[in-house]
Protein backbone atom coordinates (compact mmCIF):
# COMPACT_ATOMS: atom_id res chain seq x y z
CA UNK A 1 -0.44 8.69 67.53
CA UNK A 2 -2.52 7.64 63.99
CA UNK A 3 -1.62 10.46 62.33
CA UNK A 4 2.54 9.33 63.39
CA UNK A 5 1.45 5.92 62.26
CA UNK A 6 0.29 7.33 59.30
CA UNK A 7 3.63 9.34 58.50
CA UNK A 8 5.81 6.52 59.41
CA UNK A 9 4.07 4.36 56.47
CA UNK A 10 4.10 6.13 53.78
CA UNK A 11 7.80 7.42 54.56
CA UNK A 12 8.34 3.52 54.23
CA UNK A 13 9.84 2.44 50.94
CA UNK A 14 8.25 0.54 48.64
CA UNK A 15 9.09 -3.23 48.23
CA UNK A 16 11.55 -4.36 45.51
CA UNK A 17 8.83 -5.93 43.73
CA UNK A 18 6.88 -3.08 43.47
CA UNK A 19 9.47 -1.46 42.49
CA UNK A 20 10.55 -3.42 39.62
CA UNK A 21 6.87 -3.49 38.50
CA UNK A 22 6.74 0.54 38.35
CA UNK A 23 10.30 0.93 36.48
CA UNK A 24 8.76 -1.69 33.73
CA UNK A 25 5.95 0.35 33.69
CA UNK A 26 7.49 3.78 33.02
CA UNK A 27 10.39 2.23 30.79
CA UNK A 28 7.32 0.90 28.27
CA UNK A 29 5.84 4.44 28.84
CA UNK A 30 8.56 5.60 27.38
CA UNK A 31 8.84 3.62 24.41
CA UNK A 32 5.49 4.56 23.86
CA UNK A 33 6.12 7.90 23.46
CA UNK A 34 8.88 7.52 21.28
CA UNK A 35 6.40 5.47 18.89
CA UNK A 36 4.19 6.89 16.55
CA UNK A 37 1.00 6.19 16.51
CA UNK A 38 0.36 6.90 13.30
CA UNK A 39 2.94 4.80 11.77
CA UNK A 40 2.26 1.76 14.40
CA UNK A 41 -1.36 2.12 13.02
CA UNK A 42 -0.46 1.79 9.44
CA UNK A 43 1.84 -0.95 9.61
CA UNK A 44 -1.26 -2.71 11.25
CA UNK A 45 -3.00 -1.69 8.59
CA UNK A 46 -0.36 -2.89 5.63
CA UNK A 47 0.39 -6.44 8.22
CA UNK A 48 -3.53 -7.07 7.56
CA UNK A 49 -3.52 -6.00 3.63
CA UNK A 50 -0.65 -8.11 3.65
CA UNK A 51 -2.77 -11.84 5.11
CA UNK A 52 -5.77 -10.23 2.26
CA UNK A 53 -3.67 -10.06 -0.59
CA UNK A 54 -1.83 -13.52 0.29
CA UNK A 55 -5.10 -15.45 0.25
CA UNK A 56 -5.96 -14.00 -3.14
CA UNK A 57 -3.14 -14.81 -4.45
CA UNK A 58 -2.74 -18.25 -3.17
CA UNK A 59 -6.43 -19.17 -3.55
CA UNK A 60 -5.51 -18.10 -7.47
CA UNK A 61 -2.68 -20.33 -7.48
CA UNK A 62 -4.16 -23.30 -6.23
CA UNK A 63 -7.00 -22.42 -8.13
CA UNK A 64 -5.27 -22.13 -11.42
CA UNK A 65 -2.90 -25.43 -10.90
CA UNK A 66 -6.39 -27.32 -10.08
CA UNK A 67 -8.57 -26.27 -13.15
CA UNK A 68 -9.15 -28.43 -16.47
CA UNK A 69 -9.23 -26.17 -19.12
CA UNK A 70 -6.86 -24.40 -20.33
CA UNK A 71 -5.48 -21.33 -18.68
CA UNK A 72 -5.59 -18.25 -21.19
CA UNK A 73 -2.06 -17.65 -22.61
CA UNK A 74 -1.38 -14.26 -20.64
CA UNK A 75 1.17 -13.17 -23.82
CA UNK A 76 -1.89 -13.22 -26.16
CA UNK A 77 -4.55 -12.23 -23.64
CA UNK A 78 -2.81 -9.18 -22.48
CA UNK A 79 -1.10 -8.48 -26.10
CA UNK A 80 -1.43 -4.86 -27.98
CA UNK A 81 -1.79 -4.51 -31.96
CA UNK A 82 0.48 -1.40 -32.59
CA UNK A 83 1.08 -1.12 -35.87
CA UNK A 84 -0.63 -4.10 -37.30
CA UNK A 85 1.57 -6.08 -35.03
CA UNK A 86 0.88 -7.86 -31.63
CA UNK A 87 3.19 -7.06 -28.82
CA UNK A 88 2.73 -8.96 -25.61
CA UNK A 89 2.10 -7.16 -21.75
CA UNK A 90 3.51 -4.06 -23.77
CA UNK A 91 0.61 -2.52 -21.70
CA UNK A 92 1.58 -4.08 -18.32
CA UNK A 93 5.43 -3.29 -18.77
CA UNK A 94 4.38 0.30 -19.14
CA UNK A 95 2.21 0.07 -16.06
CA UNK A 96 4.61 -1.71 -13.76
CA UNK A 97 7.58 0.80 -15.07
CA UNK A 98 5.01 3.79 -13.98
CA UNK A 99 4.09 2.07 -10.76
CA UNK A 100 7.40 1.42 -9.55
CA UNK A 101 8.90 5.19 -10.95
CA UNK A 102 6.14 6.70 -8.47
CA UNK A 103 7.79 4.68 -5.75
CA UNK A 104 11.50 6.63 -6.30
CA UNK A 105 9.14 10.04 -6.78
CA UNK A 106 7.12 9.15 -3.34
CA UNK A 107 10.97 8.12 -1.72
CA UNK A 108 12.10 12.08 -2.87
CA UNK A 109 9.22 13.36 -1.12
CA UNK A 110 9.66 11.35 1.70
CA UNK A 111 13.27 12.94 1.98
CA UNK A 112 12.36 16.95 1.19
CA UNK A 113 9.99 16.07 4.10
CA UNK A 114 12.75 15.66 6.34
CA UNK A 115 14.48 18.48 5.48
CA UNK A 116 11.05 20.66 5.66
CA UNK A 117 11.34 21.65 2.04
CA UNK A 118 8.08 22.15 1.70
CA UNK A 119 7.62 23.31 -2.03
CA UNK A 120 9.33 20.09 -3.34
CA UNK A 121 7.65 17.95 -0.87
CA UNK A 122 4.36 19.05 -2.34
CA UNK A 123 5.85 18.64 -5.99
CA UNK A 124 6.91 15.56 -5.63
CA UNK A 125 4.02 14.18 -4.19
CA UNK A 126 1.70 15.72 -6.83
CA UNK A 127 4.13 14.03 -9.54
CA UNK A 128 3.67 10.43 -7.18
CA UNK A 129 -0.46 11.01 -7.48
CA UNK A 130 -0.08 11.72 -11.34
CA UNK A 131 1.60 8.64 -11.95
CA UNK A 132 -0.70 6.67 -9.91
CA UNK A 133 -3.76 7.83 -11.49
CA UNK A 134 -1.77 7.23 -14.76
CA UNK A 135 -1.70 3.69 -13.84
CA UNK A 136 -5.03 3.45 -12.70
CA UNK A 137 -6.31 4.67 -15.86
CA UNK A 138 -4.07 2.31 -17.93
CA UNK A 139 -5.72 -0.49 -15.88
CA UNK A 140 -9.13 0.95 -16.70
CA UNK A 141 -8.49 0.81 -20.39
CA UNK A 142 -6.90 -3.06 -19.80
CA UNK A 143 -10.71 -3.97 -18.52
CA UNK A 144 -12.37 -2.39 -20.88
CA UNK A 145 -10.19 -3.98 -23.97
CA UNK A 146 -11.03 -7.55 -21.99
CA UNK A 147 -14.49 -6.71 -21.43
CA UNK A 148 -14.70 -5.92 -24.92
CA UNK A 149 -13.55 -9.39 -25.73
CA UNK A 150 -15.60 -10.98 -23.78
CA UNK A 151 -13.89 -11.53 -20.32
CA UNK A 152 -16.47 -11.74 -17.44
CA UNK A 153 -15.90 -12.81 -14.19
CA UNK A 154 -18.26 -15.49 -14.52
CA UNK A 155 -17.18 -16.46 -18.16
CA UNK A 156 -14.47 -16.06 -20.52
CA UNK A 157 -14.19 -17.30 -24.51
CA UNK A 158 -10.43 -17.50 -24.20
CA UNK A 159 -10.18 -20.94 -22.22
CA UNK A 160 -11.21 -20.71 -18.04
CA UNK A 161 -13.92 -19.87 -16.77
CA UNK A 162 -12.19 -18.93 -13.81
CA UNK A 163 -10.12 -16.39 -15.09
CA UNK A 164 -12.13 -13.42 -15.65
CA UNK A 165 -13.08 -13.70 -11.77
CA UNK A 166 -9.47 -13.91 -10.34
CA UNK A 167 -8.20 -11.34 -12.75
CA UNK A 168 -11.26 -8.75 -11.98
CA UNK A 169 -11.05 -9.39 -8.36
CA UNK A 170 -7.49 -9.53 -8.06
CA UNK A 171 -6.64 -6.53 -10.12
CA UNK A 172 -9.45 -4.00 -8.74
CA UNK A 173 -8.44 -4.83 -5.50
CA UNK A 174 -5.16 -3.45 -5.77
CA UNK A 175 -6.46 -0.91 -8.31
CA UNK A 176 -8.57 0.18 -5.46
CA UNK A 177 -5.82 1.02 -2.73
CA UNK A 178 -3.91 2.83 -5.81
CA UNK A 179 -7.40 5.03 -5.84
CA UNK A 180 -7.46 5.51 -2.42
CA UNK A 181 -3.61 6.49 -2.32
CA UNK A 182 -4.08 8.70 -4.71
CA UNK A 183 -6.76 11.19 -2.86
CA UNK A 184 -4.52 10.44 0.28
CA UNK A 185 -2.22 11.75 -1.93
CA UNK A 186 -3.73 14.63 -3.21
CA UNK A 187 -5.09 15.50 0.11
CA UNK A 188 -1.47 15.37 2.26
CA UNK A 189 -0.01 17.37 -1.04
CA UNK A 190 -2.37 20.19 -0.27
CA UNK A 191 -1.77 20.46 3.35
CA UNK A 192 2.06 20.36 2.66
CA UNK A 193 1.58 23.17 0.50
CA UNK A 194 -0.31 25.78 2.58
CA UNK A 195 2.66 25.06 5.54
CA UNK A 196 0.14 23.06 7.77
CA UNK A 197 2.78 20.55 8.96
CA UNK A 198 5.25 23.34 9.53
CA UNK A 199 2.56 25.04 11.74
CA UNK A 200 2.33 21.31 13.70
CA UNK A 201 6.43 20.88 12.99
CA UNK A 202 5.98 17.29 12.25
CA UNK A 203 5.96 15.83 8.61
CA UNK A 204 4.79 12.37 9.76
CA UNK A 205 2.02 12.41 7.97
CA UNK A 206 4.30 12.25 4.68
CA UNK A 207 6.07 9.07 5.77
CA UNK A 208 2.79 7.40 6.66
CA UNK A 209 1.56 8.26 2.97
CA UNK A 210 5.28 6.90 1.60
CA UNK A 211 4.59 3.92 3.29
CA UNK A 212 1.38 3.29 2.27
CA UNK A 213 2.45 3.83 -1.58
CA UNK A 214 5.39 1.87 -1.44
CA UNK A 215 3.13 -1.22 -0.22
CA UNK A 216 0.73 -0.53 -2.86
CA UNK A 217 4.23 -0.31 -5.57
CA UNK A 218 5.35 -4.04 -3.77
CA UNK A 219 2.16 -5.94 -3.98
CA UNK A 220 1.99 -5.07 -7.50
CA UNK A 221 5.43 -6.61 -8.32
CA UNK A 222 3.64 -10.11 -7.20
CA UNK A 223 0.79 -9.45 -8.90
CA UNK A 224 3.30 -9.01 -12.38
CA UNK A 225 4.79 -11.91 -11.53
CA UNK A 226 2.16 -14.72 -10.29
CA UNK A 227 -0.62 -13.32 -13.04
CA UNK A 228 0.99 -12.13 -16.11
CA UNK A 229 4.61 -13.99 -16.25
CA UNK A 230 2.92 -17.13 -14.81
């Protein structure tokens, strides 16, 4: 008689509210497997950079609009003698132009990912991390000609005080992630090459990188514009 009981119960549907509770259940299952993780995880990622590199650049807003002395004249700060004659951000021009060319490079790669063309994937990306460290080195020899002129980030002859901090902190930071997406970079480009992804038959990994540089290529468009046009 139990073991009837027993039968007779679970052959007993469910209730409608359980019901409903399991299909919501298995329809966010499945739009969990249609998400990838690795690109959920780096938006997080960029969404965070994003709230970091907003405070810097407000905080140096509100920080310049606040001071007393006069704010260096970015023209003549950032200015390069070629030919016995001072051009101004001639230096940061070249930079941005190299910066944002490595974005429509990274976008190619991006695209030859799709269509599993391996050998330009890796090209492209190779060309993306030569341009980046191209920049990065520009930006090297843009500290060194300020450091040279006496620019520290707790001084600077040229008018604020406050301006060798903000532009050292500001401009490394983002220097930084172009580092870092470089090796990422170099590193995916490699793997590309020796056919790992077409082993795994997913090229996500490319995508992820693309979207990691084309951040990096965005913020620095700000960066232009609030510090060197300002």
């Amino acid at each position: 008689m139990s073991q009837m009981l027993s039968t007779n119960a679970q052959a007993k549907p469910a209730p409608s509210g359980q019901r409903d509770i399991a299909g919501d259940w298995s329809s966010d299952q499945e739009v969990f497997k249609a998400t990838h993780w690795g690109k959920a995880m780096m938006w997080i990622f960029l969404l965070s950079d994003t709230f970091i590199f907003s405070c810097f650049l407000t905080s140096y807003m509100t920080m310049r609009s606040s001071v007393t002395e006069p704010w260096p004249n970015a023209s003549e700060v950032f200015a390069l003698t070629i030919a016995g004659q001072a051009i101004p951000l001639i230096l940061i021009a070249i930079m941005t132009f190299v910066l944002i060319s490595s974005s429509g490079t990274m976008a190619m790669a991006v695209n030859f990912g799709y269509r599993r063309d391996r050998r330009k994937t890796a090209l492209l990306m190779l060309v993306t991390a030569l341009l980046g460290a191209t920049f990065v080195g520009m930006q090297a020899f843009e500290w060194t000609k300020l450091i040279h002129e006496g620019v520290r980030p707790w001084g600077n002859p040229m008018g604020a005080a406050q301006f060798g901090a903000s532009f050292f902190m500001i401009t490394g930071f983002h220097g930084l992630h172009v580092s870092a997406g470089v090796i990422m970079l170099l590193i995916i480009a490699s793997k590309v090459a020796r056919g790992h992804y077409d082993a795994r038959g997913d090229y996500s990994a490319v995508e992820i990188a693309g979207l990691y540089w084309h951040f990096v290529d965005l913020v620095w468009v700000f960066i232009f514009a609030f510090f060197y046009l300002w």
